[in-house]
N, C-alpha and C. Protein backbone atom coordinates (compact mmCIF):
# COMPACT_ATOMS: atom_id res chain seq x y z
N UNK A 1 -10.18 -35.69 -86.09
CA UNK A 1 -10.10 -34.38 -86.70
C UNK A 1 -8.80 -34.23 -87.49
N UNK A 2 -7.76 -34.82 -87.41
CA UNK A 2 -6.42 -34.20 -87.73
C UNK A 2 -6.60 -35.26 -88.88
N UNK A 3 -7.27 -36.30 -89.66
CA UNK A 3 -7.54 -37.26 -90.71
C UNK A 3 -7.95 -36.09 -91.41
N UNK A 4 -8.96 -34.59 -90.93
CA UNK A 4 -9.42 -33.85 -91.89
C UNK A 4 -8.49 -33.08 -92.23
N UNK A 5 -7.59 -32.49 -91.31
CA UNK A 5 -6.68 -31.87 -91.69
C UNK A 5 -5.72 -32.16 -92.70
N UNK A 6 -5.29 -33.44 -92.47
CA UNK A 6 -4.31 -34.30 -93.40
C UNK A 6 -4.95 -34.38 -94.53
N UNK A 7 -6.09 -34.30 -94.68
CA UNK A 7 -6.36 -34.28 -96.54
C UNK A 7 -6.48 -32.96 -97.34
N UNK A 8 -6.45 -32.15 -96.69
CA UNK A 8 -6.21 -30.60 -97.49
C UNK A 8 -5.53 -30.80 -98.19
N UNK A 9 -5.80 -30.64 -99.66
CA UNK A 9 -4.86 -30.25 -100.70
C UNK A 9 -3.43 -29.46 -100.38
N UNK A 10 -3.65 -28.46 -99.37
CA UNK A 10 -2.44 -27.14 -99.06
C UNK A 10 -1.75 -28.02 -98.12
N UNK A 11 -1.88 -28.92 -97.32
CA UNK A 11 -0.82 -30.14 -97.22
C UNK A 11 0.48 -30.87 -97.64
N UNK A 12 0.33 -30.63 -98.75
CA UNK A 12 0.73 -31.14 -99.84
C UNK A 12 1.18 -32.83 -99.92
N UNK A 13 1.53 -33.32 -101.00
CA UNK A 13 1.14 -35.07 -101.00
C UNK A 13 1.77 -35.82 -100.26
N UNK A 14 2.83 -35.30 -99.58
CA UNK A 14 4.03 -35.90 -99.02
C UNK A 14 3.06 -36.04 -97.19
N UNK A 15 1.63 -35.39 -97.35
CA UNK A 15 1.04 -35.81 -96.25
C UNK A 15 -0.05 -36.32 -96.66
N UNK A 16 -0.59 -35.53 -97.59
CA UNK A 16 -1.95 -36.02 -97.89
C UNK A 16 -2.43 -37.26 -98.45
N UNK A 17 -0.73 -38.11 -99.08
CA UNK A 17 -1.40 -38.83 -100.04
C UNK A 17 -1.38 -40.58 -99.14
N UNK A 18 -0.32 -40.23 -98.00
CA UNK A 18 -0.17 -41.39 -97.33
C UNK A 18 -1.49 -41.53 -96.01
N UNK A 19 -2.28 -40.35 -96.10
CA UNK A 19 -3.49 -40.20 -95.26
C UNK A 19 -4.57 -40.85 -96.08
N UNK A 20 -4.47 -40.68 -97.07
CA UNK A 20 -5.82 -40.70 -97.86
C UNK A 20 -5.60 -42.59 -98.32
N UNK A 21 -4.67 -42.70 -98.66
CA UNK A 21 -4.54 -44.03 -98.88
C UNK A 21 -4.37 -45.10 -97.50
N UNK A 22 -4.58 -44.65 -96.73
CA UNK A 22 -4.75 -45.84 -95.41
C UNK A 22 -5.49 -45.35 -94.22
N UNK A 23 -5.95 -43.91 -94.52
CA UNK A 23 -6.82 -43.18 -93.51
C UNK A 23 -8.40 -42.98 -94.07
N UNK A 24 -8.63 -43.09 -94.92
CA UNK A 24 -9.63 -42.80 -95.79
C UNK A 24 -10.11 -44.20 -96.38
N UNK A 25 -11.55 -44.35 -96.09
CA UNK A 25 -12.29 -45.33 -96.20
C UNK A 25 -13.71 -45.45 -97.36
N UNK A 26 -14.17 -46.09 -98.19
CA UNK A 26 -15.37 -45.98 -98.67
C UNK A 26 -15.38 -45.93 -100.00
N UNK A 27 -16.52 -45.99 -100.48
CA UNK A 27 -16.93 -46.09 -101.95
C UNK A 27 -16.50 -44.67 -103.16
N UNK A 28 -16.43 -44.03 -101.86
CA UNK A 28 -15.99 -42.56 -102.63
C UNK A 28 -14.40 -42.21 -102.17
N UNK A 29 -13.40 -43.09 -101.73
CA UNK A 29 -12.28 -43.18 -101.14
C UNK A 29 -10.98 -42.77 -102.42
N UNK A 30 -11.70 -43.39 -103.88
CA UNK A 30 -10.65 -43.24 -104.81
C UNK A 30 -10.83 -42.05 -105.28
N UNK A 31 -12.01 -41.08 -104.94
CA UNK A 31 -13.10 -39.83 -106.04
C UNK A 31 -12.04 -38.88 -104.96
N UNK A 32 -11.94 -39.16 -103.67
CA UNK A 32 -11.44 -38.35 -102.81
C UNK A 32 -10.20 -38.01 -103.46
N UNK A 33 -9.15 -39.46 -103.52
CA UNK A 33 -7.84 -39.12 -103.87
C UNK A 33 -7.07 -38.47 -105.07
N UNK A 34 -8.48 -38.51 -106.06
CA UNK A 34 -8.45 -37.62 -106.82
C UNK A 34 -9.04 -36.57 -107.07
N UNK A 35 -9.79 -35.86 -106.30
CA UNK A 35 -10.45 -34.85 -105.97
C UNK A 35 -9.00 -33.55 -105.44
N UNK A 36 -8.46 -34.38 -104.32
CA UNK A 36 -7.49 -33.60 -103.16
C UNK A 36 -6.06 -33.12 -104.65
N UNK A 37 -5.68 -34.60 -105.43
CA UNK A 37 -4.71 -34.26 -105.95
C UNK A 37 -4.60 -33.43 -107.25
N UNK A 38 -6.28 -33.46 -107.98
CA UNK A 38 -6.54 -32.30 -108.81
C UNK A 38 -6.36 -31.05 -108.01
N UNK A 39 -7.26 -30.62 -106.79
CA UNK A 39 -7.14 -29.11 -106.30
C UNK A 39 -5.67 -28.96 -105.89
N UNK A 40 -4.58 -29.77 -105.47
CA UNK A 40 -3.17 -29.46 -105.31
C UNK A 40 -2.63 -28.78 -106.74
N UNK A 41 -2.98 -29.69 -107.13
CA UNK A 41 -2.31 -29.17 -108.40
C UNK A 41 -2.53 -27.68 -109.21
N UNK A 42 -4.03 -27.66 -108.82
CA UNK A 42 -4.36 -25.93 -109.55
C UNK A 42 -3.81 -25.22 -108.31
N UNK A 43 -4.12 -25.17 -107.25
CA UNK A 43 -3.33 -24.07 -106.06
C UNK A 43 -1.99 -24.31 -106.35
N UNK A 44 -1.16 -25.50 -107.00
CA UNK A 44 0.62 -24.97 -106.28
C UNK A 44 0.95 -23.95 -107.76
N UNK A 45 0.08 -24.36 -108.78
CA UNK A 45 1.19 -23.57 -110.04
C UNK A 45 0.89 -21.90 -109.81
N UNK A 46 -0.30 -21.71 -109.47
CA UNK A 46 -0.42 -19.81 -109.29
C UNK A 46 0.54 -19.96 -108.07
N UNK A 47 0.64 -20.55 -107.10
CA UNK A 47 1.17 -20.07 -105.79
C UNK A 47 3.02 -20.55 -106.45
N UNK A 48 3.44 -21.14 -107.34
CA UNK A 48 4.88 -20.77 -107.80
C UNK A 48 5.52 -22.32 -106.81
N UNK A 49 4.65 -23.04 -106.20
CA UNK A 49 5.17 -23.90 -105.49
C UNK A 49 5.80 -24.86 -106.30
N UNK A 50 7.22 -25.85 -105.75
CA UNK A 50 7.20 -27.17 -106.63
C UNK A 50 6.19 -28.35 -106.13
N UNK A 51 6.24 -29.21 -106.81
CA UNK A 51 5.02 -30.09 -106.37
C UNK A 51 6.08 -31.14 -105.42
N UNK A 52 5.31 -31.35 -104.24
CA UNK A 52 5.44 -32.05 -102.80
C UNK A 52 5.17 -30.85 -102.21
N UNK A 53 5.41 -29.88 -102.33
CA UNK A 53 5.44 -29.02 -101.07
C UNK A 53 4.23 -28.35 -100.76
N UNK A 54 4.20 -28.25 -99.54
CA UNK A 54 2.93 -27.61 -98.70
C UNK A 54 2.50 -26.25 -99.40
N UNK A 55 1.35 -25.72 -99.61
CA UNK A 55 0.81 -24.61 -100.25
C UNK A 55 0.48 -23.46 -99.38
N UNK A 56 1.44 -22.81 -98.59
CA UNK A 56 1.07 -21.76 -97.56
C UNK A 56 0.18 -22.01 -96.48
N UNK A 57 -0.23 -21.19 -95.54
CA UNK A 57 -0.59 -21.54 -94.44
C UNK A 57 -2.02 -21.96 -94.97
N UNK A 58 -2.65 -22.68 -93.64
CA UNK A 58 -4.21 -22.91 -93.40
C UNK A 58 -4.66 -21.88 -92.93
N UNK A 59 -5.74 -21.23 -93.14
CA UNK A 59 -6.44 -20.32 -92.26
C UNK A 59 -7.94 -20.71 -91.51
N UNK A 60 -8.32 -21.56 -91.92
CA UNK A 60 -9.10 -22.46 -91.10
C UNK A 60 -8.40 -22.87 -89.80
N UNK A 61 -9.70 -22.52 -88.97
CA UNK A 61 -8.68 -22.97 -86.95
C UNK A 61 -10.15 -24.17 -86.69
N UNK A 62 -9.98 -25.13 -86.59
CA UNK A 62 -10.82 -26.10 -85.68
C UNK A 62 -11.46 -25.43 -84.23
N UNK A 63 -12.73 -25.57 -84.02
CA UNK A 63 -13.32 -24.59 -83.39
C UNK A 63 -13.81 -25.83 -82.31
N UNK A 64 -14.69 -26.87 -82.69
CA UNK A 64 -15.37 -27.61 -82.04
C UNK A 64 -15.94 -28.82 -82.90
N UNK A 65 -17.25 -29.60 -81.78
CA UNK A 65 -17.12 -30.53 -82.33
C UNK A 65 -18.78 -31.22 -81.64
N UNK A 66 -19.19 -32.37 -82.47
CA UNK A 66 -20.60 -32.35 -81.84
C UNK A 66 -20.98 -34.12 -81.81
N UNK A 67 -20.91 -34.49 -81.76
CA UNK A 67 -20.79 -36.24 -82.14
C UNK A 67 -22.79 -36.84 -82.24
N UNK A 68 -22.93 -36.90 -83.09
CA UNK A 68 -24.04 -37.24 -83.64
C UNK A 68 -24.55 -38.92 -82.96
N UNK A 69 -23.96 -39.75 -83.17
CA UNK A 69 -23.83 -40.72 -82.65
C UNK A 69 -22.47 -41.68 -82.43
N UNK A 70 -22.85 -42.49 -81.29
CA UNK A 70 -21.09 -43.61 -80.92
C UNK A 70 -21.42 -44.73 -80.94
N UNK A 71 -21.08 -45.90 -81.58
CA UNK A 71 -20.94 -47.32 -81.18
C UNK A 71 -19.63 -47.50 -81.00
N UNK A 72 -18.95 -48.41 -80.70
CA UNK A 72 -17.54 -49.23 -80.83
C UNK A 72 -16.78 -49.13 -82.08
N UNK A 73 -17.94 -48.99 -83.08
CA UNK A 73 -17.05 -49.57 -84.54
C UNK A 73 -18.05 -47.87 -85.20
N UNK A 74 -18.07 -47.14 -84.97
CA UNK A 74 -18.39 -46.09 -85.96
C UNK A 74 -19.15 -44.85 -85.05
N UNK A 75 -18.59 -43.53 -85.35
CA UNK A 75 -18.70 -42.04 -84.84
C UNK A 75 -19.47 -41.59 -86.21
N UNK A 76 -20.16 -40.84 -85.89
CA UNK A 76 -21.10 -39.73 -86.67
C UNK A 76 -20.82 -38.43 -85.80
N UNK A 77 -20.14 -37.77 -86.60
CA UNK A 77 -20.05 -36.19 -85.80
C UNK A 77 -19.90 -34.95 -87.15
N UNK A 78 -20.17 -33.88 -86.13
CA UNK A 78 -19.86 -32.55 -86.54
C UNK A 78 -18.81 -31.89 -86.50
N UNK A 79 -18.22 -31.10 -87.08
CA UNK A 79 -16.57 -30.55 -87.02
C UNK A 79 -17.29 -29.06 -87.02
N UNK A 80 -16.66 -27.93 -85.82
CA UNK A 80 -17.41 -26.54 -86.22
C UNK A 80 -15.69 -26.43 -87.09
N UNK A 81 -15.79 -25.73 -87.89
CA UNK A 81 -14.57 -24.93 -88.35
C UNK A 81 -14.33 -23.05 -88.55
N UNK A 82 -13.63 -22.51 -88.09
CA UNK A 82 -13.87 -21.25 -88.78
C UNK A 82 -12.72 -20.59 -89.32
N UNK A 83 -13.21 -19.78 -90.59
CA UNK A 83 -12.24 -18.92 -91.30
C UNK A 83 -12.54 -17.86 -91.74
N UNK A 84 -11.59 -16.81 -92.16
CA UNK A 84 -12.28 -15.87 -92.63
C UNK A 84 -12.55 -15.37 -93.92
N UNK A 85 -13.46 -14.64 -94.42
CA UNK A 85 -14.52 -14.87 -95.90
C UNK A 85 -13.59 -13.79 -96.54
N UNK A 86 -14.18 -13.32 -97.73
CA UNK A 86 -13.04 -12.54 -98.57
C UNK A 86 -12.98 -11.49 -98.35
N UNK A 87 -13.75 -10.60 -97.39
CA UNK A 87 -13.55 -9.34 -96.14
C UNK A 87 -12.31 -9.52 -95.06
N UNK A 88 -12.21 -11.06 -94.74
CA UNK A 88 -11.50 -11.09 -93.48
C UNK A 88 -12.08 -11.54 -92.07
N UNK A 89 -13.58 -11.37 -92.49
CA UNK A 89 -14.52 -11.82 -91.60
C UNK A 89 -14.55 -12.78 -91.22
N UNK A 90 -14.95 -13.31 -90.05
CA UNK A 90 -14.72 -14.97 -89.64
C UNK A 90 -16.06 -15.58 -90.27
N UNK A 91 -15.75 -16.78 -90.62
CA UNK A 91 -17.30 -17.58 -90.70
C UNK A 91 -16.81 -18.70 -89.92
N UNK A 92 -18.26 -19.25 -89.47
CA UNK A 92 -18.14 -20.58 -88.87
C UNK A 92 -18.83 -21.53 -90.07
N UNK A 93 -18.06 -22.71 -90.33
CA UNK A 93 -18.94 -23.68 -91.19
C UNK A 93 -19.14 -25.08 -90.16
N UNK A 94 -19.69 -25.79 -90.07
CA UNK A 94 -20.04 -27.34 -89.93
C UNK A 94 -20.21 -28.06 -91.03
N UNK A 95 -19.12 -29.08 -90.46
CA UNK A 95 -18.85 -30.42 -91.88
C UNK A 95 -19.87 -31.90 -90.97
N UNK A 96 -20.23 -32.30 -91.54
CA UNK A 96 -20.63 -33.35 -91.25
C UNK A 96 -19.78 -35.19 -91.39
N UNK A 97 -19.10 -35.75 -90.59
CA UNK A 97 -17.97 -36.82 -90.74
C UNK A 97 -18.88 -37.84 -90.33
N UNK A 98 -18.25 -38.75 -91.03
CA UNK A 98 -18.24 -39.87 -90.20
C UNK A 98 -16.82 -40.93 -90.34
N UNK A 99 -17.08 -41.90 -88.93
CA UNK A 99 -14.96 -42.56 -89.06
C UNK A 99 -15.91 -43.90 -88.86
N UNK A 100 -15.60 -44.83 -89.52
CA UNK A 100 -15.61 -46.48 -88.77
C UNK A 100 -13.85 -46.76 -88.04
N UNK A 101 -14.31 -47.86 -86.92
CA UNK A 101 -13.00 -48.43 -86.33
C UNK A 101 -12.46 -49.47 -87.24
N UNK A 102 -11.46 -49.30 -87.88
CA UNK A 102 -10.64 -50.12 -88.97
C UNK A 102 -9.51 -50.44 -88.78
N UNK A 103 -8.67 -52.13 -88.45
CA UNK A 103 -7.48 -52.29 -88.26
C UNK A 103 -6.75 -51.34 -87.00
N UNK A 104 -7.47 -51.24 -86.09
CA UNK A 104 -7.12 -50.78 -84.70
C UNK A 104 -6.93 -49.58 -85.06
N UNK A 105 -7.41 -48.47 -85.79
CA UNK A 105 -7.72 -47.34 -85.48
C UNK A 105 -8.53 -46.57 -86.13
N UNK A 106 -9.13 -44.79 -85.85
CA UNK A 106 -10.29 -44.84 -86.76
C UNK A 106 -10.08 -44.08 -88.52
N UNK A 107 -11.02 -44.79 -88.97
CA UNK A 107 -10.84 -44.03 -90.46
C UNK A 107 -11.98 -43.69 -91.15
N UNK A 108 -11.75 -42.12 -91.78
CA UNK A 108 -12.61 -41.46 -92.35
C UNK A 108 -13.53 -41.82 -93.41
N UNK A 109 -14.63 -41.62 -93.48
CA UNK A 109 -15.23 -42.26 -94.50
C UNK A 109 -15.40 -41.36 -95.60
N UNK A 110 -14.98 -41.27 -97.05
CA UNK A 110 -14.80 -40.43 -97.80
C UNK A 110 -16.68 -39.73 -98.26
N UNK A 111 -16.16 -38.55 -97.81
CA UNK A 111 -17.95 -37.91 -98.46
C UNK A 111 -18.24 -38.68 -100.01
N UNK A 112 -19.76 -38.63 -100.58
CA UNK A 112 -19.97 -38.48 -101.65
C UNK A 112 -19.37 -37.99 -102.45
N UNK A 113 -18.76 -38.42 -103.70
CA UNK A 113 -18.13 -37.71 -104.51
C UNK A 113 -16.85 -37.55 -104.17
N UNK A 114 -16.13 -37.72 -103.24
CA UNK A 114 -15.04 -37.70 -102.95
C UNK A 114 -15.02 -35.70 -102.08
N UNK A 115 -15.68 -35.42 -101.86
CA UNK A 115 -15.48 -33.65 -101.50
C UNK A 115 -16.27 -33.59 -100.37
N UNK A 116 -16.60 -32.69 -99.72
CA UNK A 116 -17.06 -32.16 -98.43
C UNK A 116 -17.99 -31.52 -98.65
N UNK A 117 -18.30 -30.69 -100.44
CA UNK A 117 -19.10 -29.91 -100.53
C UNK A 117 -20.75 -30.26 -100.00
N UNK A 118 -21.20 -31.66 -99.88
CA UNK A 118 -22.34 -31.81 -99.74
C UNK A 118 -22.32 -31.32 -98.50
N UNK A 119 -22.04 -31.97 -97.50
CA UNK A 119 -21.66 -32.06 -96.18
C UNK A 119 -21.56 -31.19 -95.24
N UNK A 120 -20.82 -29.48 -95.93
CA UNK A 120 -20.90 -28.48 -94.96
C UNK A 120 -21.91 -27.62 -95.01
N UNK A 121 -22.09 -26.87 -93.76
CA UNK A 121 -23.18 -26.16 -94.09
C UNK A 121 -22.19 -24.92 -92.70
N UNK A 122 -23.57 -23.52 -93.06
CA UNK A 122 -22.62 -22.80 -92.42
C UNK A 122 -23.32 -22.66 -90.93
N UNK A 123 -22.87 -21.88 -89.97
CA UNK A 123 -22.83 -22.18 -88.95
C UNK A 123 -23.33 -20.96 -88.33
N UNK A 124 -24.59 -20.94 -87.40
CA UNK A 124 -25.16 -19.69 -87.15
C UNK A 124 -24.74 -19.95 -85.77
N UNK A 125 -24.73 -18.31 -84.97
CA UNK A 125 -24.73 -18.15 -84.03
C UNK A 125 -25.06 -19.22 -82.62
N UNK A 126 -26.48 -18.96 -83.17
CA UNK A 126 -26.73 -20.47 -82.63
C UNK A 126 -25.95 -22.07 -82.31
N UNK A 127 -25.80 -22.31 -83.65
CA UNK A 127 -25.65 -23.70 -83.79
C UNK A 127 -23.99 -23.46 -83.08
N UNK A 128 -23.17 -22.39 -83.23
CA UNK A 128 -21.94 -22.82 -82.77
C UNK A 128 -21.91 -23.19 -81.17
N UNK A 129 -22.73 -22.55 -80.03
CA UNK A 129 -23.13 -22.68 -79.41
C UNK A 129 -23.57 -24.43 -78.50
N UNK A 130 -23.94 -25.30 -79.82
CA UNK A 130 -24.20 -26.23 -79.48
C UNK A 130 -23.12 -26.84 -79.60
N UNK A 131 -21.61 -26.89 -80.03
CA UNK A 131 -20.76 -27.47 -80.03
C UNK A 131 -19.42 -27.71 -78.94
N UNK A 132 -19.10 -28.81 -78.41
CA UNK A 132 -18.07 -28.47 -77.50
C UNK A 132 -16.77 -27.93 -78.30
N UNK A 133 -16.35 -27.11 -77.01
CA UNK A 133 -14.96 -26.47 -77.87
C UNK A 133 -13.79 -27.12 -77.85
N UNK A 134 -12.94 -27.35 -78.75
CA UNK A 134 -11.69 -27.48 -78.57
C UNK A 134 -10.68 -27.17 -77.72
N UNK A 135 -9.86 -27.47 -76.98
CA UNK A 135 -9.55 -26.64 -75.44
C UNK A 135 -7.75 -26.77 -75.92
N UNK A 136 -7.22 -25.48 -76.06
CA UNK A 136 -5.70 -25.66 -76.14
C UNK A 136 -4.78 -26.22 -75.09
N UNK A 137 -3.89 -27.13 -75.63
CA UNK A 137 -3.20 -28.06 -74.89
C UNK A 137 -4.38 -29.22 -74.09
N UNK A 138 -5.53 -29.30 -74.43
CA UNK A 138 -6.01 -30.49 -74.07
C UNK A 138 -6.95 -31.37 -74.18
């Protein structure tokens, strides 16, 4: 989970870019690294930032999590995430990941296209339900 975190654009490159280049895996691995460092770039100039630096807080909180399938060498899972919409309202979304085991540890496999957009979908009542939760401090 924290491979997803580390590629947020609002990161900024001084995290994102040493994640993406040895954490990040796949055919869509280079679409990613330029995907993350185009959207940095349009968020830091309205937000007045210099470039390296982090782009204000996250408001996305990691909620849970659902693992689709496990072998040794590759996880298929679900990430619940939630934030809130342009009311303030919470939404829950689900991303869909997958990591292979690479050079003794695991790495993300870059979505299609380099983005997430295919991948998430939003998250009903229901479905959050089916996810284990994240448990603070453990």
């Amino acid at each position: 989970m924290h491979i997803v975190v580390r590629t947020n654009p609002q990161i900024g490159p001084t995290v994102f870019d040493p994640t993406l280049r040895t954490q990040v895996v796949g055919t869509d691995a280079a679409a990613m690294r330029i995907q993350v460092a185009q959207a940095y770039d349009e968020l830091r100039g309205p937000a007045g930032v210099a470039y390296g630096q982090p782009i204000g807080r996250l408001y996305a909180t990691l909620r849970g999590y659902r693992i689709l399938s496990y072998t040794d060498d590759e996880v298929n899972l679900r990430l619940l995430t939630e934030a809130p919409d342009a009311s303030g309202a919470p939404v829950a979304v689900s991303t869909e990941l997958r990591l292979l085991w690479s050079a003794a540890d695991w790495a993300l496999v870059a979505p299609v296209g380099g983005t997430f957009d295919q991948v998430v979908t939003a998250a009903s009542p229901a479905d959050v339900a089916t996810f284990l939760p994240f448990i603070a401090g453990g």
